[in-house]
Protein backbone atom coordinates (compact mmCIF):
# COMPACT_ATOMS: atom_id res chain seq x y z
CA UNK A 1 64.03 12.81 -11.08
CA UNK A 2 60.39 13.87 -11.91
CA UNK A 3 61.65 15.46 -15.38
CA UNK A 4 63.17 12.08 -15.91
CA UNK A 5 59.92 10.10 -15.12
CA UNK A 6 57.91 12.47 -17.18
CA UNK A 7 60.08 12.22 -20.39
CA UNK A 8 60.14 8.47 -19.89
CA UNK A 9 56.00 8.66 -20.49
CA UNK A 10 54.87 7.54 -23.78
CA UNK A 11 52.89 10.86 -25.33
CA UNK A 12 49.58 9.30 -25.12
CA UNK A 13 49.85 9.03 -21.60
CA UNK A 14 50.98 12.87 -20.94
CA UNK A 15 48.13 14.06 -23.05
CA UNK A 16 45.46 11.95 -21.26
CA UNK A 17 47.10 13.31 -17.74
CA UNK A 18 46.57 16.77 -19.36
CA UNK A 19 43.15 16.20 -20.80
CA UNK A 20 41.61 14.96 -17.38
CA UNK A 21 43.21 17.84 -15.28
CA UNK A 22 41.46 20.02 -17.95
CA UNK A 23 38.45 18.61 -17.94
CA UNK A 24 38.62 18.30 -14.52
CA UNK A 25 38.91 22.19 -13.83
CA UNK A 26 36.30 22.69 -16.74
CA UNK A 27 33.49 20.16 -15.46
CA UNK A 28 34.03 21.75 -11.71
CA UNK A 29 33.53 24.96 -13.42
CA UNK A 30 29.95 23.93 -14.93
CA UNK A 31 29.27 21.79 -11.94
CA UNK A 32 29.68 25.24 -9.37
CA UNK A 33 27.54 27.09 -12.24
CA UNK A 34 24.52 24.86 -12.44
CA UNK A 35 24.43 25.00 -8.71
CA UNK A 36 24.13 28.39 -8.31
CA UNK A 37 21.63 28.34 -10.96
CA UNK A 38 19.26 25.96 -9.53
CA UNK A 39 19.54 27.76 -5.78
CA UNK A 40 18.42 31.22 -7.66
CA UNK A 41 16.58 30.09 -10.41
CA UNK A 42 19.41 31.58 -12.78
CA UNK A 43 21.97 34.00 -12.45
CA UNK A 44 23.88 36.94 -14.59
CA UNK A 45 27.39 38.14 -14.03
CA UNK A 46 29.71 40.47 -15.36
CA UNK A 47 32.87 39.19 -16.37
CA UNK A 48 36.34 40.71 -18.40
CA UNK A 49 35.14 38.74 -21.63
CA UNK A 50 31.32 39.60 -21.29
CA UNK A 51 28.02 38.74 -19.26
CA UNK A 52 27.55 35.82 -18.40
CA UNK A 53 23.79 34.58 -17.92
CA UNK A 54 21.87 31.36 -17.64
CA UNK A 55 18.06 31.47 -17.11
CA UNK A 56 17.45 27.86 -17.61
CA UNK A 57 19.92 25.25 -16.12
CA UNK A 58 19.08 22.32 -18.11
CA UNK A 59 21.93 22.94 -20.36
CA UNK A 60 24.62 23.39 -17.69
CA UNK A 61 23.42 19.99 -16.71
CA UNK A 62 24.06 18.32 -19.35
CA UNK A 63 27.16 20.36 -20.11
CA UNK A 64 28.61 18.96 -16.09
CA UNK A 65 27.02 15.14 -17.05
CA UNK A 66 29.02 15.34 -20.62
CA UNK A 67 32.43 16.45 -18.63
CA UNK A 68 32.11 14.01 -16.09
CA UNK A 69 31.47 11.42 -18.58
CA UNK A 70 34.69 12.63 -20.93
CA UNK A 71 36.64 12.34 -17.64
CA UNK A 72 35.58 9.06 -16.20
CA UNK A 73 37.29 8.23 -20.37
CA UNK A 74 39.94 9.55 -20.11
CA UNK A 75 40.62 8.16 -16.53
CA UNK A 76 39.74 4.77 -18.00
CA UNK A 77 42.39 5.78 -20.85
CA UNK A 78 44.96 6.68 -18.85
CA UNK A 79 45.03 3.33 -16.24
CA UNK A 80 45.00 1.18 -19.07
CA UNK A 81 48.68 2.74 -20.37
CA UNK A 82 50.04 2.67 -16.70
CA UNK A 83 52.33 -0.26 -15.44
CA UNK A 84 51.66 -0.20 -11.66
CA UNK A 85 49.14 -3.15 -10.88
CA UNK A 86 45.96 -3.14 -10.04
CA UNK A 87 43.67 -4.36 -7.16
CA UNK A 88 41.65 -6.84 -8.25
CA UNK A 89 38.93 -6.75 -6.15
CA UNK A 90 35.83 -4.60 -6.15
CA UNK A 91 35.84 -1.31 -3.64
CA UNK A 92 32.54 -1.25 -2.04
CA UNK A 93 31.50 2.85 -2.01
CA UNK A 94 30.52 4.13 1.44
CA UNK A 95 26.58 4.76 1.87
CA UNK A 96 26.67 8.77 2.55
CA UNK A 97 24.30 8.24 5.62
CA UNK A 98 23.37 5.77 8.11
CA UNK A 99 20.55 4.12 8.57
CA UNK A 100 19.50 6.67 11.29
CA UNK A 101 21.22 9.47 9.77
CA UNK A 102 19.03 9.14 6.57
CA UNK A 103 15.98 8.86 8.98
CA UNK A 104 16.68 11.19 10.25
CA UNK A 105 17.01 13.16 6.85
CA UNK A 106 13.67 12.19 6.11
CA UNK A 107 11.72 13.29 9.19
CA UNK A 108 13.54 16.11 9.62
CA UNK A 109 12.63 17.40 6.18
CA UNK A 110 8.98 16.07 6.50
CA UNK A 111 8.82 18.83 9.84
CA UNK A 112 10.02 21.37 8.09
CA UNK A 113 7.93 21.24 5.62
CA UNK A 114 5.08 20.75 8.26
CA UNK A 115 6.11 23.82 10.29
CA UNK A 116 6.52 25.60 6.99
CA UNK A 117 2.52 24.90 6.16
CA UNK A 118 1.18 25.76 9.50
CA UNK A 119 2.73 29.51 8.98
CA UNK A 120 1.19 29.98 5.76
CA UNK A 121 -2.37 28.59 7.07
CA UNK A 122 -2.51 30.75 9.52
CA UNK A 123 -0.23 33.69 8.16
CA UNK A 124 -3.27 35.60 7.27
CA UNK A 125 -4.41 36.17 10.74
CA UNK A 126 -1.83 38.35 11.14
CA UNK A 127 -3.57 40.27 9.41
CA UNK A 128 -6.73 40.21 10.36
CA UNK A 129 -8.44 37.40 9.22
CA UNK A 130 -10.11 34.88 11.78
CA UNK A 131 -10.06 31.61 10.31
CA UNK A 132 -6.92 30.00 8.73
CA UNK A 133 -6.50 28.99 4.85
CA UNK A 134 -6.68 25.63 5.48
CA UNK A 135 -8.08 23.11 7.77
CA UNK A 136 -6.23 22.37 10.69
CA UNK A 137 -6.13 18.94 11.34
CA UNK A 138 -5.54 18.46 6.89
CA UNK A 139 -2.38 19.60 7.17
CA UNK A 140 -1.24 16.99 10.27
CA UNK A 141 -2.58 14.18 8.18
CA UNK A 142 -0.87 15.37 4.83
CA UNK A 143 2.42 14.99 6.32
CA UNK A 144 1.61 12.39 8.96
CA UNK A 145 0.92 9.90 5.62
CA UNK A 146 3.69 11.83 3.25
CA UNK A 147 6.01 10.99 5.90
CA UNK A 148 5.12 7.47 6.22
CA UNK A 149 5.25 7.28 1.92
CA UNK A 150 8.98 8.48 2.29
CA UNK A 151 10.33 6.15 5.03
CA UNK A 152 8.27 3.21 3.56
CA UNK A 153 10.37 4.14 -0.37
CA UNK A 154 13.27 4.81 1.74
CA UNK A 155 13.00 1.09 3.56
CA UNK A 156 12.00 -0.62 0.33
CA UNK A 157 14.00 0.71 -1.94
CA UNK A 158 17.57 0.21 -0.14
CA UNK A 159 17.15 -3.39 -0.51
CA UNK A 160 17.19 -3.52 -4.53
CA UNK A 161 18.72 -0.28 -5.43
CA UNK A 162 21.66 1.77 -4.54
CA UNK A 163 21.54 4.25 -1.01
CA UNK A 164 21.89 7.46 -2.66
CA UNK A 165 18.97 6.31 -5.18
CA UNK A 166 16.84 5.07 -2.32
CA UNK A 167 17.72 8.48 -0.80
CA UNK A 168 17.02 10.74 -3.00
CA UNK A 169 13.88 8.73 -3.90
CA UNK A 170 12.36 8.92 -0.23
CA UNK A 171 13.59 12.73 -0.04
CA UNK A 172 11.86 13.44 -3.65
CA UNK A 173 8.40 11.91 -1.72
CA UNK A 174 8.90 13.90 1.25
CA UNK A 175 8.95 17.23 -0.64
CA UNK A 176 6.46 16.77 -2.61
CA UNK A 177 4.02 18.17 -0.74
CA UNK A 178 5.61 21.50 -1.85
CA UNK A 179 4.64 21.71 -5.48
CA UNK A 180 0.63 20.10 -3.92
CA UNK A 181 -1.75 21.44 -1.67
CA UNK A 182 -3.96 20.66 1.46
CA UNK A 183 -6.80 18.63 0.17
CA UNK A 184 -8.53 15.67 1.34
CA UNK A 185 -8.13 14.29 -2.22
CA UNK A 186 -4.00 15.00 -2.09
CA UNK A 187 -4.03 13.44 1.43
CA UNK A 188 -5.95 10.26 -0.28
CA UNK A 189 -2.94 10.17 -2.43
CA UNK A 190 -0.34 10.15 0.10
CA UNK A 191 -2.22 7.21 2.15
CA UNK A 192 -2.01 5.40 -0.91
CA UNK A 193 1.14 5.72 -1.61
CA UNK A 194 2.23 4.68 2.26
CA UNK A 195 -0.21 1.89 2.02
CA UNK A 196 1.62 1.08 -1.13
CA UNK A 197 5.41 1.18 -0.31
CA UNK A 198 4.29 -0.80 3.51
CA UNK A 199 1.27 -3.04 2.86
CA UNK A 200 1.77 -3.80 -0.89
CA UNK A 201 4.91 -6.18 -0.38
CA UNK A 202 3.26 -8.15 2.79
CA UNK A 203 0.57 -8.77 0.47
CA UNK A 204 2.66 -10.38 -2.70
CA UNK A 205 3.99 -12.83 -0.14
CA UNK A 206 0.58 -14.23 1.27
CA UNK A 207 -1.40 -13.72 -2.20
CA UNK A 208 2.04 -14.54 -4.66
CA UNK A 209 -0.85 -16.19 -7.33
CA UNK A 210 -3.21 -13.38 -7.26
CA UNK A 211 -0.73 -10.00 -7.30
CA UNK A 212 1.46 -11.52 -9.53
CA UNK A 213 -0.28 -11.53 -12.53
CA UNK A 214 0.13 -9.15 -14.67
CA UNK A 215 -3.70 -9.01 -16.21
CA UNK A 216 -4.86 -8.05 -13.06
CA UNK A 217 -2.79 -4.77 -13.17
CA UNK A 218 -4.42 -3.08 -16.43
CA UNK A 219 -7.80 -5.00 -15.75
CA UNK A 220 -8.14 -2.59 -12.20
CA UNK A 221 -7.84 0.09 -14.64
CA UNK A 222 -11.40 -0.27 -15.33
CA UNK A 223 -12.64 1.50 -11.77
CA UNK A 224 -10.70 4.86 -11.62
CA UNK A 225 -12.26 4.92 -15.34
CA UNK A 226 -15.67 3.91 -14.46
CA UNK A 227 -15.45 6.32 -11.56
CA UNK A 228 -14.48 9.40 -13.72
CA UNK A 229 -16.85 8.16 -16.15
CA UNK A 230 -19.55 8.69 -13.48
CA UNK A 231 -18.39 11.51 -11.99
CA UNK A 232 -18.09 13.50 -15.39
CA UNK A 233 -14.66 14.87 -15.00
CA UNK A 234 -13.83 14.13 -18.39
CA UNK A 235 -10.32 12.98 -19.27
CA UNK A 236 -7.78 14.97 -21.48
CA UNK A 237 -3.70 14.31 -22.76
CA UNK A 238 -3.16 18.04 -22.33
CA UNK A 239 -4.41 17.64 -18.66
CA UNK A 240 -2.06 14.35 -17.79
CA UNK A 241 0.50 16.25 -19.64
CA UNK A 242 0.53 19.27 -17.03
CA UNK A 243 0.34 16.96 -14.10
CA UNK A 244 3.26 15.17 -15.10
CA UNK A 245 5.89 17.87 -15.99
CA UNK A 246 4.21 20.12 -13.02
CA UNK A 247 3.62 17.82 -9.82
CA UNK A 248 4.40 14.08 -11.03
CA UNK A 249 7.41 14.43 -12.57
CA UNK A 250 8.79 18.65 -12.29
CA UNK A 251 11.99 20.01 -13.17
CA UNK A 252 15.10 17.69 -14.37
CA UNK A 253 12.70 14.42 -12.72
CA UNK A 254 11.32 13.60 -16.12
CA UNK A 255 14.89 13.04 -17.52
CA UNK A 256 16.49 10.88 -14.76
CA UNK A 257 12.54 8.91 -15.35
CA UNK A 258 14.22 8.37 -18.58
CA UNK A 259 17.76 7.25 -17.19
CA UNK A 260 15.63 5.08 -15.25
CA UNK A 261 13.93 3.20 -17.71
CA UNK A 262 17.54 2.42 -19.35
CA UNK A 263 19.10 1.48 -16.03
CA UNK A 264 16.41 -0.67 -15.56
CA UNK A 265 16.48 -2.45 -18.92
CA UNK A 266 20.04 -2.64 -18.40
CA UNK A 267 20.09 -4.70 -15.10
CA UNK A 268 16.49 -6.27 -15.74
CA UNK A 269 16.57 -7.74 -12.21
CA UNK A 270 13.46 -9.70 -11.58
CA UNK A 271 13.92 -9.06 -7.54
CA UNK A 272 11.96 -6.29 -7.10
CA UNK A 273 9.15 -6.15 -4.63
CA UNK A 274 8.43 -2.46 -5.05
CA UNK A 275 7.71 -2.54 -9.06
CA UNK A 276 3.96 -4.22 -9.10
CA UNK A 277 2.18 -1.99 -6.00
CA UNK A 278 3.85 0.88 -7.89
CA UNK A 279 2.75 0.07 -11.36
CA UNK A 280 -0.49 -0.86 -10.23
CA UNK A 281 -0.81 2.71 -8.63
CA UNK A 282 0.60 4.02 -11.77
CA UNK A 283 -1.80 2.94 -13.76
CA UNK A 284 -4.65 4.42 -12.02
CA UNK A 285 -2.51 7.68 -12.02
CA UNK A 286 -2.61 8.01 -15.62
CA UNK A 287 -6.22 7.55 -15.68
CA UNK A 288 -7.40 9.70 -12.72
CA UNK A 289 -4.07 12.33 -13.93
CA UNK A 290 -6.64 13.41 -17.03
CA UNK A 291 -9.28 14.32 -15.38
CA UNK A 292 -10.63 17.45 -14.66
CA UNK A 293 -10.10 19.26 -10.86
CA UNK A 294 -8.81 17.47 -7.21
CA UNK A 295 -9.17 13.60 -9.17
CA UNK A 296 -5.95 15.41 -11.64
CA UNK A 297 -4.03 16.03 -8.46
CA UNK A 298 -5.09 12.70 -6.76
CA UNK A 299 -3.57 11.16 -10.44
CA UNK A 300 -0.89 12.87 -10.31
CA UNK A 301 0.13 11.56 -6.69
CA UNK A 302 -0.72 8.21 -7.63
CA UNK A 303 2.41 8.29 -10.48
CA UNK A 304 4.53 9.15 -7.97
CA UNK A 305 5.58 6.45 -6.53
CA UNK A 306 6.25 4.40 -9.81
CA UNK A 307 8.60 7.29 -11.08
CA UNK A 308 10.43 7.42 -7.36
CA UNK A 309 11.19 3.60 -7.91
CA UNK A 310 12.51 4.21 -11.40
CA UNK A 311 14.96 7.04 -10.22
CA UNK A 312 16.25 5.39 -7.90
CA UNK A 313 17.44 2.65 -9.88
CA UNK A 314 18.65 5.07 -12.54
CA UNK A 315 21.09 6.50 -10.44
CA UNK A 316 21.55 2.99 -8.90
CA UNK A 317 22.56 1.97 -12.29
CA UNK A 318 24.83 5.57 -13.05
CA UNK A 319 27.09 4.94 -9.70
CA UNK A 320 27.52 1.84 -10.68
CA UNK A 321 28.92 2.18 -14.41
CA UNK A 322 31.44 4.92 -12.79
CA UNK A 323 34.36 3.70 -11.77
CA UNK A 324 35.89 3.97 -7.54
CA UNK A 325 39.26 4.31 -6.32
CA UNK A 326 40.68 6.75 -7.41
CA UNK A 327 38.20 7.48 -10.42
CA UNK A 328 35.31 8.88 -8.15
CA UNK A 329 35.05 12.57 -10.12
CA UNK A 330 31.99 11.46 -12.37
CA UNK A 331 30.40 9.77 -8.55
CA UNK A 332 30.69 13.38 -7.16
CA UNK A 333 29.35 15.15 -9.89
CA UNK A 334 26.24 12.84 -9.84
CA UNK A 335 25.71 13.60 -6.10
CA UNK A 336 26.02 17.08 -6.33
CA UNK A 337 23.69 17.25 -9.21
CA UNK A 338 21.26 15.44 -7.55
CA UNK A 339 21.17 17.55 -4.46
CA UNK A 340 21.35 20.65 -6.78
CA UNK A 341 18.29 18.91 -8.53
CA UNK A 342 16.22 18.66 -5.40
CA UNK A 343 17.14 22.24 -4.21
CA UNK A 344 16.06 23.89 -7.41
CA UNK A 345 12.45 22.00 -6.78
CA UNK A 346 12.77 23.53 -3.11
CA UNK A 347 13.36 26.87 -4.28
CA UNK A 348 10.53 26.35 -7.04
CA UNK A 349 8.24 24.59 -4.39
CA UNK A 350 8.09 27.97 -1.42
CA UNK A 351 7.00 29.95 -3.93
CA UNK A 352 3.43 27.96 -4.35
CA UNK A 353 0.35 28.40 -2.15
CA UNK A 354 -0.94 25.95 -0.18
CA UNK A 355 -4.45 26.06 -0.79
CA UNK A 356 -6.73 24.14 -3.17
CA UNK A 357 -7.61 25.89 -6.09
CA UNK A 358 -11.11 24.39 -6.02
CA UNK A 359 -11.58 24.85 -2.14
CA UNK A 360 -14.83 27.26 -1.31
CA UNK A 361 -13.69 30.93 -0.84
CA UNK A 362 -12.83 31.77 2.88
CA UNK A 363 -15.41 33.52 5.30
CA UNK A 364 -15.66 37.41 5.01
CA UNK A 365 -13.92 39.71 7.40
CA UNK A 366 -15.97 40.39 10.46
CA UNK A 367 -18.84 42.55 9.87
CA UNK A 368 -17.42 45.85 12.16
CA UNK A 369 -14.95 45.91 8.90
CA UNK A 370 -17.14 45.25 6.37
CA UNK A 371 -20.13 47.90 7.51
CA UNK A 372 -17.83 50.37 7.84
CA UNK A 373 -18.96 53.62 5.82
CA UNK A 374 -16.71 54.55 2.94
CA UNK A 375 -14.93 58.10 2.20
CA UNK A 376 -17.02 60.33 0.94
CA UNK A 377 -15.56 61.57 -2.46
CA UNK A 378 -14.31 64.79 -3.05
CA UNK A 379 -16.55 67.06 -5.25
């Protein structure tokens, strides 16, 4: 009976069923790969044909984002040559946490990363040194207000955009702090940024005449210039440039910045809240981003949020051109490469310090140590 049904298949229709289980095995094969290179930063292998290496993952991305796309084609294809009907109606996907699950997500990551910084402040006095690397009470308000900046893009967000972009968004804020440090300047940022994502919206509802237009945005460009302007730092491309692909934007962020920008042309929905605090923020990032020493972190911070907004609506707008049902392949391969994504800027992240390059050196050793008479030298 199933040799029958087969041979009763036009062609087209057996070689799309072979093309998708091919590209199938060969986009789960790129998919694992990329993984495993963004946990370890690469990897190398021995294998009957040859070694097989990958130092930098970017292509296996694309190479998993190409097969998923081929597939979700051929899928299309193939359900346009079959006979069975159809449901009509839309399938609405499943949210992957709850609303206390992914707040859970959030704060959970937030005290890890907390716990994490309080080792390495005070990791030195193991071994011997009696003050720690960083302020103490710096490091409660860095993640007391980068933890508010998360669940306020987190809240926001998941009323415009899709879950897993509002997600991934508020869990891009929360571990940021990895590829920062413990500054007053960098905790500045983050209060701006939770003032922004909470405060911001209230505001465009009592004042609708005064944050809506648009003049007002580039015109409050003028004080972070007049400020740098008076403070001397100076202002350079190459500087903004290094903030952006090394705290604002780092690793595969830029790109899905990009896929952003087109899902957002794409949908051009006027209902979001979020956009003007965030532009308004990003436009003093990319003046204060140029500048010379903490005010280049501080800019840096400020993009942030603007870029978080923008990737979650990119992948808003990618789950939503795939197709569900029984078509969810390309769905899964955008998940996974999004978690892969943020793990590779984990991994990348807990190998940084967490100390301001510009803070004062740390106090000497105690003076029993330091007075200590040195080896004579052998004659």
């Amino acid at each position: 009976m199933q040799q029958e049904s087969i041979r009763s298949r036009p062609a087209l229709v057996i070689l799309l069923m072979g093309a998708g289980r091919m590209l199938t095995v060969v986009t789960g094969s790129f998919l694992l790969l990329f993984l495993v290179s963004s946990l370890f930063g690469g990897f190398k292998m021995q294998t009957p044909l040859g070694s097989l290496s990958c130092r930098h993952a970017g292509r296996l991305l694309l190479w998993t984002l190409a097969g998923a796309l081929a597939w979700t084609g051929t899928a299309a294809g193939l359900r346009c040559f079959q006979s069975a009907p159809r449901p009509t109606g839309t399938m609405a996907s499943k949210p992957l946490f709850s609303r206390a699950g992914a707040a859970s997500l959030l704060l959970t990551t937030t005290l890890l990363l907390w716990a994490r910084f309080l080792y390495r402040s005070y990791e030195p006095a193991f071994g011997g040194r009696p003050v720690p690397t960083v302020p103490f009470l710096s490091t409660h308000l860095l993640f007391l207000f980068s933890g508010l900046a998360a669940l306020g893009a987190w809240q926001r967000l998941r009323r415009t955009e899709e879950e897993s972009g509002a997600i991934f968004a508020a869990l891009f804020i929360a571990t940021s702090p990895l590829w920062f440090h413990v500054s007053m300047p960098v905790i500045a940022g983050y209060a701006a940024l939770a003032l922004g994502w909470w405060v911001a919206p209230f505001l465009l509802k009592i004042e609708p005449a005064v944050f809506r237009r648009r003049g007002l945005l580039f015109l409050s460009v003028i004080l972070p210039a007049l400020v740098v302007a008076w403070r001397s730092w100076g202002w350079a491309g190459k500087r903004l440039e290094e903030q952006f692909a090394l705290r604002a934007a780092p690793g595969f962020t830029g790109w899905m910045i990009l896929v952003g920008l087109v899902g957002w042309w794409a949908t051009r929905r006027a209902n979001r809240p979020w956009m003007r605090p965030a532009l308004l923020l990003l436009s003093w990032g990319l003046v204060l981003g140029g500048a010379r020493g903490e005010a280049g972190f501080l800019g840096a911070l400020l993009m942030m949020s603007a870029f978080a907004g923008l990737m979650a609506a990119g992948i808003g707008w990618l789950l939503s051109a795939t197709p569900l049902g029984r078509g969810t392949l390309g769905r899964n391969v955008i998940m996974v490469c999004l978690a892969a994504i943020l793990l590779g800027l984990v991994r990348d992240g807990l190998d940084r310090g967490i100390r301001s390059p510009f803070a004062p050196p740390l106090t000497s050793l105690p003076a029993a140590e330091s007075t200590t008479a040195p080896e004579e030298a052998p004659e």
